[in-house]
N, C-alpha and C. Protein backbone atom coordinates (compact mmCIF):
# COMPACT_ATOMS: atom_id res chain seq x y z
N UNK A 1 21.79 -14.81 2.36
CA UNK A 1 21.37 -13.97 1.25
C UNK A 1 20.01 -14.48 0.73
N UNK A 2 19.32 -13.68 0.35
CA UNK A 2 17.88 -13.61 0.17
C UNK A 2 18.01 -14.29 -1.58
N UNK A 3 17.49 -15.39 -1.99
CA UNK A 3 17.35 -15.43 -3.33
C UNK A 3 16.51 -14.78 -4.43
N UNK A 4 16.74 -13.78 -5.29
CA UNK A 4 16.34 -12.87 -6.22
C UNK A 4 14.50 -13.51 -6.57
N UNK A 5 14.44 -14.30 -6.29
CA UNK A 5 13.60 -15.17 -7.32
C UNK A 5 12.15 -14.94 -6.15
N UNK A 6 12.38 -14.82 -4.87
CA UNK A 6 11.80 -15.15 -3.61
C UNK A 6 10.67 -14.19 -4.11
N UNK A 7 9.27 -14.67 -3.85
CA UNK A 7 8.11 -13.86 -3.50
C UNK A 7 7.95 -13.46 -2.02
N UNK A 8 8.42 -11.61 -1.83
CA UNK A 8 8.48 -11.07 -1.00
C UNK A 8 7.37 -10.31 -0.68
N UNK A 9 6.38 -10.23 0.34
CA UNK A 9 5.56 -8.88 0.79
C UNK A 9 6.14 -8.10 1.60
N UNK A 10 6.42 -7.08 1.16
CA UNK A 10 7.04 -5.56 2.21
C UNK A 10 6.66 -4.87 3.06
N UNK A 11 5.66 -5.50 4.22
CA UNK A 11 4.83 -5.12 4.70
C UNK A 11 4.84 -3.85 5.38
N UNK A 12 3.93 -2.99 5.49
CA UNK A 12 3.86 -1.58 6.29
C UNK A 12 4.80 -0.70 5.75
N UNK A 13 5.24 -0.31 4.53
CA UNK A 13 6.01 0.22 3.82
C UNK A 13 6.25 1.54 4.32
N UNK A 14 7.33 2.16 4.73
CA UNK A 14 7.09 3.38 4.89
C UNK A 14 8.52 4.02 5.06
N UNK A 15 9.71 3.19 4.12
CA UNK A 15 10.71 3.80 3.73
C UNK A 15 10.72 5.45 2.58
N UNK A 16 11.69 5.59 2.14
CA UNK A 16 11.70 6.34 1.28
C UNK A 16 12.03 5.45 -0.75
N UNK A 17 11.36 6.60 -1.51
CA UNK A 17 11.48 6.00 -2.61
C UNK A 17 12.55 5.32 -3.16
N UNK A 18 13.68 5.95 -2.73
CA UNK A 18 15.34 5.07 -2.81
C UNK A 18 14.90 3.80 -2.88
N UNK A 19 14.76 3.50 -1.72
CA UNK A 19 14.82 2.41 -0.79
C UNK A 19 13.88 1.46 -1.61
N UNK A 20 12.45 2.32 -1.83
CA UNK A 20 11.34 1.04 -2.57
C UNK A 20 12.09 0.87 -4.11
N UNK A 21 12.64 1.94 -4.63
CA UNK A 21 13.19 1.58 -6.17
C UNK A 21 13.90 0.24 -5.99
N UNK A 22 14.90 0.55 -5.29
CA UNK A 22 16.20 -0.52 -5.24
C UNK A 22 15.58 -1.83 -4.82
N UNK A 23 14.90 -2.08 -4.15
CA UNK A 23 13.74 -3.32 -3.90
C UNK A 23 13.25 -3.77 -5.30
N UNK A 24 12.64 -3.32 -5.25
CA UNK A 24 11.59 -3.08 -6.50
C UNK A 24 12.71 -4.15 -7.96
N UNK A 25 13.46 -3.46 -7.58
CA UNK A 25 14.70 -3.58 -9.42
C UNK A 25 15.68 -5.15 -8.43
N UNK A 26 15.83 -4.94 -7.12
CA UNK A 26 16.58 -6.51 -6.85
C UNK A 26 15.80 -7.50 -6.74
N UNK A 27 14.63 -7.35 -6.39
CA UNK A 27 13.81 -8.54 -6.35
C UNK A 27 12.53 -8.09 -7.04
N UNK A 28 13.00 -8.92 -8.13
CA UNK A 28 11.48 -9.11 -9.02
C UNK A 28 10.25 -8.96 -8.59
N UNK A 29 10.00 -10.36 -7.51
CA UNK A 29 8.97 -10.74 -7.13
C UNK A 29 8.66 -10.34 -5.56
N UNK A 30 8.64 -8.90 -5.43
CA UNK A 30 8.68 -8.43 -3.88
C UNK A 30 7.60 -7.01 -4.61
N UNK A 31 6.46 -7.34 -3.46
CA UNK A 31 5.14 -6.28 -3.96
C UNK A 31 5.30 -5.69 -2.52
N UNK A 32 5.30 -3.99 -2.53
CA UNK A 32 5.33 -3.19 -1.42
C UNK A 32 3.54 -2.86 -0.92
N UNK A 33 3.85 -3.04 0.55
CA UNK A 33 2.00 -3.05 1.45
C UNK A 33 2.04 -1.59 1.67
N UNK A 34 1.46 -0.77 0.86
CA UNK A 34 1.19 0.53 1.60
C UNK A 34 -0.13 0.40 2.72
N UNK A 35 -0.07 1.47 3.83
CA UNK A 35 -1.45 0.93 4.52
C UNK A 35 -1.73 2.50 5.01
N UNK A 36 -3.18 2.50 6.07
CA UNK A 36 -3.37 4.19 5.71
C UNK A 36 -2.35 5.12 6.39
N UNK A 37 -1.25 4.83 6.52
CA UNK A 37 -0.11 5.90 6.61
C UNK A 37 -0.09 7.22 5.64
N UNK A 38 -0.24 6.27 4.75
CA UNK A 38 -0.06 7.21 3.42
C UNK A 38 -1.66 8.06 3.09
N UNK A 39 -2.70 7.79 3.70
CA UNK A 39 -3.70 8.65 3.57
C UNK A 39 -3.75 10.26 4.31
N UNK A 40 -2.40 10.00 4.93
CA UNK A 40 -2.58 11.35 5.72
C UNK A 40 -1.91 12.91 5.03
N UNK A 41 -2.33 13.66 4.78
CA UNK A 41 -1.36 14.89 3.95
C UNK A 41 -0.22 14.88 4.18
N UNK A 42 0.26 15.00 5.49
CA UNK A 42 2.20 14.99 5.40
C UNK A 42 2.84 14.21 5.54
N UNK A 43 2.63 12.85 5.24
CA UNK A 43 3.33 11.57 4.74
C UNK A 43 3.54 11.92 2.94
N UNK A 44 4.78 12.73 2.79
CA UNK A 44 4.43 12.94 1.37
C UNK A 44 5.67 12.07 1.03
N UNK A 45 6.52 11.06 1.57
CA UNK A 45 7.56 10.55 1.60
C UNK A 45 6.40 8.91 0.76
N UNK A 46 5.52 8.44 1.44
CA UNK A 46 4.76 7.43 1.50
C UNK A 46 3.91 7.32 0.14
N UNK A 47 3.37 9.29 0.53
CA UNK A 47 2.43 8.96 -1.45
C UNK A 47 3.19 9.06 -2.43
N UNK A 48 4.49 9.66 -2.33
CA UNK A 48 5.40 9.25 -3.13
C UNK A 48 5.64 8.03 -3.90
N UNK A 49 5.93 7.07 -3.19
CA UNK A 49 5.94 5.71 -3.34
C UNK A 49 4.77 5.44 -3.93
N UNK A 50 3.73 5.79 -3.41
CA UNK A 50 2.31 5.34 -4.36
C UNK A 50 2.10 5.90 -5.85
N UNK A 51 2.68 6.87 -5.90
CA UNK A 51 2.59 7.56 -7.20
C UNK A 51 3.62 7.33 -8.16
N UNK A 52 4.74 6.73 -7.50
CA UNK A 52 5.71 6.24 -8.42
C UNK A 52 6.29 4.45 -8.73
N UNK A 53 6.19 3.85 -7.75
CA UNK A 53 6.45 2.23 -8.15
C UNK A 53 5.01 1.93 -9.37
N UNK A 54 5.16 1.04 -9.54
CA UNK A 54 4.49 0.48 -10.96
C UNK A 54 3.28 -0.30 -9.70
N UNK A 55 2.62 0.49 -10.42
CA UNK A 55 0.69 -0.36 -9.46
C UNK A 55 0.77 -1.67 -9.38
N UNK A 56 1.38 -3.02 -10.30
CA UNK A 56 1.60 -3.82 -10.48
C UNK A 56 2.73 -4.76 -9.63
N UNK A 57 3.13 -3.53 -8.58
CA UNK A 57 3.86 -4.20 -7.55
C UNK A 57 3.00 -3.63 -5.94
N UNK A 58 2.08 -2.70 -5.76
CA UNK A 58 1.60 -2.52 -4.80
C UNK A 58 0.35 -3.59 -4.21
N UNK A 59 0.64 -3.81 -2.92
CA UNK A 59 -0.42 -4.25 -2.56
C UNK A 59 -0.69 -3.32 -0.85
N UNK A 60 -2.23 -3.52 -1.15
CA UNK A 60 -2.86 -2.52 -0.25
C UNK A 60 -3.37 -3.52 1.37
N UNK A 61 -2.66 -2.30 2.54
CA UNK A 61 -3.00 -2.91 3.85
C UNK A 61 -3.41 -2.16 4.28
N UNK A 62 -4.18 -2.54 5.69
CA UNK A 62 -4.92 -1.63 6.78
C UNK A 62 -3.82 -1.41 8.09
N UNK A 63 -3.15 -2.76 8.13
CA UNK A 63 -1.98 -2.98 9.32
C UNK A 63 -3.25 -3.12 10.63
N UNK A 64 -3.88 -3.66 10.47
CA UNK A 64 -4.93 -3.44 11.84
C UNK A 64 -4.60 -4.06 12.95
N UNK A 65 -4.31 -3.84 13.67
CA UNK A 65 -5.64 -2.64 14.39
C UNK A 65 -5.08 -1.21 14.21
N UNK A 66 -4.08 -1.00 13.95
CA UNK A 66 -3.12 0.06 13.52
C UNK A 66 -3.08 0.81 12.44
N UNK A 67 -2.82 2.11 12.66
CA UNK A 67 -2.45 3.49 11.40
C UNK A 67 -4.12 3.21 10.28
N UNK A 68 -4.91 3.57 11.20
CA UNK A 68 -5.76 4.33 11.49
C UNK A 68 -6.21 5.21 10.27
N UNK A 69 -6.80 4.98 9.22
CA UNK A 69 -7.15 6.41 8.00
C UNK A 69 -7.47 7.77 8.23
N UNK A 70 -6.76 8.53 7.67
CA UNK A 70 -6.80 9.76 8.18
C UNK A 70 -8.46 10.25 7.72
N UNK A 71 -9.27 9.66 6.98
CA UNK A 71 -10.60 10.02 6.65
C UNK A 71 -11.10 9.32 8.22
N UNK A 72 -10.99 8.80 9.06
CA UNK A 72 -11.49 8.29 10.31
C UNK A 72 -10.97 8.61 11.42
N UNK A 73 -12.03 9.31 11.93
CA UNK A 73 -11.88 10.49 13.62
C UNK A 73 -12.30 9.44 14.81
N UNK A 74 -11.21 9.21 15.25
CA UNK A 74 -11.35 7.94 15.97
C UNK A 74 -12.22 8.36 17.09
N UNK A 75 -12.35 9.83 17.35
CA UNK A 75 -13.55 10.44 18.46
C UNK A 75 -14.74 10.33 17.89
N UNK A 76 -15.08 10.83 16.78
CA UNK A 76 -16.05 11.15 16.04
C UNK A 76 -16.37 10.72 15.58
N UNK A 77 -15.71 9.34 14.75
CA UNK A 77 -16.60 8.06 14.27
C UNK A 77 -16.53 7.14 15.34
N UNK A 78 -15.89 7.35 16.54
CA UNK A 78 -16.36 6.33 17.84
C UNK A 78 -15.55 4.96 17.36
N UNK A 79 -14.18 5.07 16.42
CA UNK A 79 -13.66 3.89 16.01
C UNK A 79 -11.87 4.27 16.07
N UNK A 80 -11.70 3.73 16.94
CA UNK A 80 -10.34 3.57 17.36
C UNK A 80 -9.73 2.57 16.78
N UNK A 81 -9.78 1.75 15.99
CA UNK A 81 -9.35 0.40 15.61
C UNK A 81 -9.11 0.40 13.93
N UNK A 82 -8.26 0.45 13.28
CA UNK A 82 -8.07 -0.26 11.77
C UNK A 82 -8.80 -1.60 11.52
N UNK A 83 -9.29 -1.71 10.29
CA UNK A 83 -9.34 -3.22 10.48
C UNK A 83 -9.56 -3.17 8.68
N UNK A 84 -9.95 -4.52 8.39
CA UNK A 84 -9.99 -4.80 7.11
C UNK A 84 -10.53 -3.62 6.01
N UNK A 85 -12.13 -3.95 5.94
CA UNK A 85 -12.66 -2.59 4.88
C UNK A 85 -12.00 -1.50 4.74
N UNK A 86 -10.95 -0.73 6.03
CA UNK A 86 -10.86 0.38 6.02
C UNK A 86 -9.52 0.12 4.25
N UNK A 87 -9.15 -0.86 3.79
CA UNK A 87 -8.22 -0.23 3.08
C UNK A 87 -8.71 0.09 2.18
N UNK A 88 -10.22 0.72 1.57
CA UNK A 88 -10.54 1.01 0.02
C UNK A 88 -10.11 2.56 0.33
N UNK A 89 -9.50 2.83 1.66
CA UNK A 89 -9.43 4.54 2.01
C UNK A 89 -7.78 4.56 1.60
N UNK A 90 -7.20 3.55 1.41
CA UNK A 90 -5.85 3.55 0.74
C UNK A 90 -5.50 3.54 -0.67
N UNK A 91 -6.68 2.36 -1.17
CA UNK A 91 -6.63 2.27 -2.50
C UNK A 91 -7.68 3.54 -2.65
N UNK A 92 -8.57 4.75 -2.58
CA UNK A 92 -8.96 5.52 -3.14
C UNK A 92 -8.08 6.67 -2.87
N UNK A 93 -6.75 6.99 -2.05
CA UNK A 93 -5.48 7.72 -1.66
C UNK A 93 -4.47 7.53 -3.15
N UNK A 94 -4.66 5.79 -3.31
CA UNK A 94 -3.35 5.72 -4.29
C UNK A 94 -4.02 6.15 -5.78
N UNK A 95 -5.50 6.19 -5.74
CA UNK A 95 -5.83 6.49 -7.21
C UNK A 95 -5.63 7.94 -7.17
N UNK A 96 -5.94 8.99 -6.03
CA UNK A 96 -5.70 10.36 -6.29
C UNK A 96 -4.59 10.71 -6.39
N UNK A 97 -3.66 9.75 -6.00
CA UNK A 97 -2.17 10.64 -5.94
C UNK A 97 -1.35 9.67 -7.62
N UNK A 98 -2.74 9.14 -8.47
CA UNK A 98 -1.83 8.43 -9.28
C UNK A 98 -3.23 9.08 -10.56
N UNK A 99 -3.96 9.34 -10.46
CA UNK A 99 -4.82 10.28 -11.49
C UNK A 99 -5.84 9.11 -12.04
N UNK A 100 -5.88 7.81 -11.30
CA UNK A 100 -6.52 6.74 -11.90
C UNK A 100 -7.78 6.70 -11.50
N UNK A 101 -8.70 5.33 -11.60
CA UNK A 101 -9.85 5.44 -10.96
C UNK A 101 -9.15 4.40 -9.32
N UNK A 102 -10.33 4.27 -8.87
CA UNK A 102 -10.35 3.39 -7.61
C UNK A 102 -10.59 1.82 -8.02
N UNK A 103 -11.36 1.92 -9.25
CA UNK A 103 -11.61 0.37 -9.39
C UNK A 103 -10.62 0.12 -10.18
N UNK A 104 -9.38 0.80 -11.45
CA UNK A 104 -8.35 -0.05 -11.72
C UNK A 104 -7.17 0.04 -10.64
N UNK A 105 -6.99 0.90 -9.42
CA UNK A 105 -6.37 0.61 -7.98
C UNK A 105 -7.01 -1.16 -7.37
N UNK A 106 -7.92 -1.09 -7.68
CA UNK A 106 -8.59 -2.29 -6.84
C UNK A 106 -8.17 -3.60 -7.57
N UNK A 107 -8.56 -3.46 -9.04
CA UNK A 107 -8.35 -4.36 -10.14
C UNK A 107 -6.97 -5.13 -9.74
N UNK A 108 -6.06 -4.39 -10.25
CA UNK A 108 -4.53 -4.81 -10.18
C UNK A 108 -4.26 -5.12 -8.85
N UNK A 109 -4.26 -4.47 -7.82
CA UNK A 109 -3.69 -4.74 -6.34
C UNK A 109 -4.72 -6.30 -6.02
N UNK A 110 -5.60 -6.49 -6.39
CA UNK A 110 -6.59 -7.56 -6.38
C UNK A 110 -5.38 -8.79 -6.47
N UNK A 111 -5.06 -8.55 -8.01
CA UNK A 111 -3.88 -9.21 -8.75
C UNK A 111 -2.92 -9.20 -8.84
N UNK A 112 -2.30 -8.48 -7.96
CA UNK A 112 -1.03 -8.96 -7.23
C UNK A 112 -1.22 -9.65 -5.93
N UNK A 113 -2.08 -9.81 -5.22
CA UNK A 113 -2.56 -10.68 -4.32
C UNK A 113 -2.43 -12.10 -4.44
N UNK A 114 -3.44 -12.10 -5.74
CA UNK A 114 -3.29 -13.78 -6.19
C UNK A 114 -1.54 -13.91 -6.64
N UNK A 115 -1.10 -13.03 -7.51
CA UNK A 115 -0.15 -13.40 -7.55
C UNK A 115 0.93 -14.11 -7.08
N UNK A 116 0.84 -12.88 -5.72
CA UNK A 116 2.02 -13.30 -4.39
C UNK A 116 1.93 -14.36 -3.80
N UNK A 117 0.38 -14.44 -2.97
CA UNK A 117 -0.06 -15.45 -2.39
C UNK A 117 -0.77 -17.05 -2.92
N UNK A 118 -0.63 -16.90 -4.32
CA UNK A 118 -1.35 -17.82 -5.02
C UNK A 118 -2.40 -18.04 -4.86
N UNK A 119 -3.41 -16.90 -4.43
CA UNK A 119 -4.93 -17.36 -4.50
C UNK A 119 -5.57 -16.68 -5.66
């Protein structure tokens, strides 16, 4: 059994909201990784989750080399690969589907970073 107390990252999140609530409420200290899955229009299961857990538990991934931002035409920008930078295309996904700006998306997810990881 997992102890309540444990600082968890949820990486590549892409359950349903059930699933992130009940997380969310058993373990305190467990921050969910959305990554650009959720930038795509019919992942509406994913922006869900972005629009509803508390910003203060999200932290933002690219999953690279993997899931790819749907703002990036892997023909057409000649980039087949995820990688770091691409996640401000997640955190500017979670501010539209949450009515915020991009820099208090950035702010907080910043700070749950240090949080989790202690830096």
């Amino acid at each position: 059994k997992i102890p309540r107390d444990y600082r968890i990252h949820l990486h590549c999140y892409t359950g349903s909201m059930e699933m992130a609530s009940e997380f969310i409420t058993e373990f305190p200290n467990l921050y969910i990784g959305l990554t650009g899955h959720m930038t795509y229009y019919k992942s509406h299961i994913a922006r869900e989750v972005a629009k509803t857990i508390p910003l203060n538990r999200i932290l933002l991934e690219t999953d690279a080399p993997y899931m790819l931002p749907a703002q990036i035409n892997k023909y057409r920008d000649n980039n087949r690969w995820s990688h770091p930078p691409m996640v401000v295309y997640v955190a500017q996904e979670i501010a539209k589907v949450r009515f915020i700006s991009i820099e208090e998306v950035l702010t907080v997810t910043r700070e749950n970073v240090s949080t989790i990881y202690g830096i």
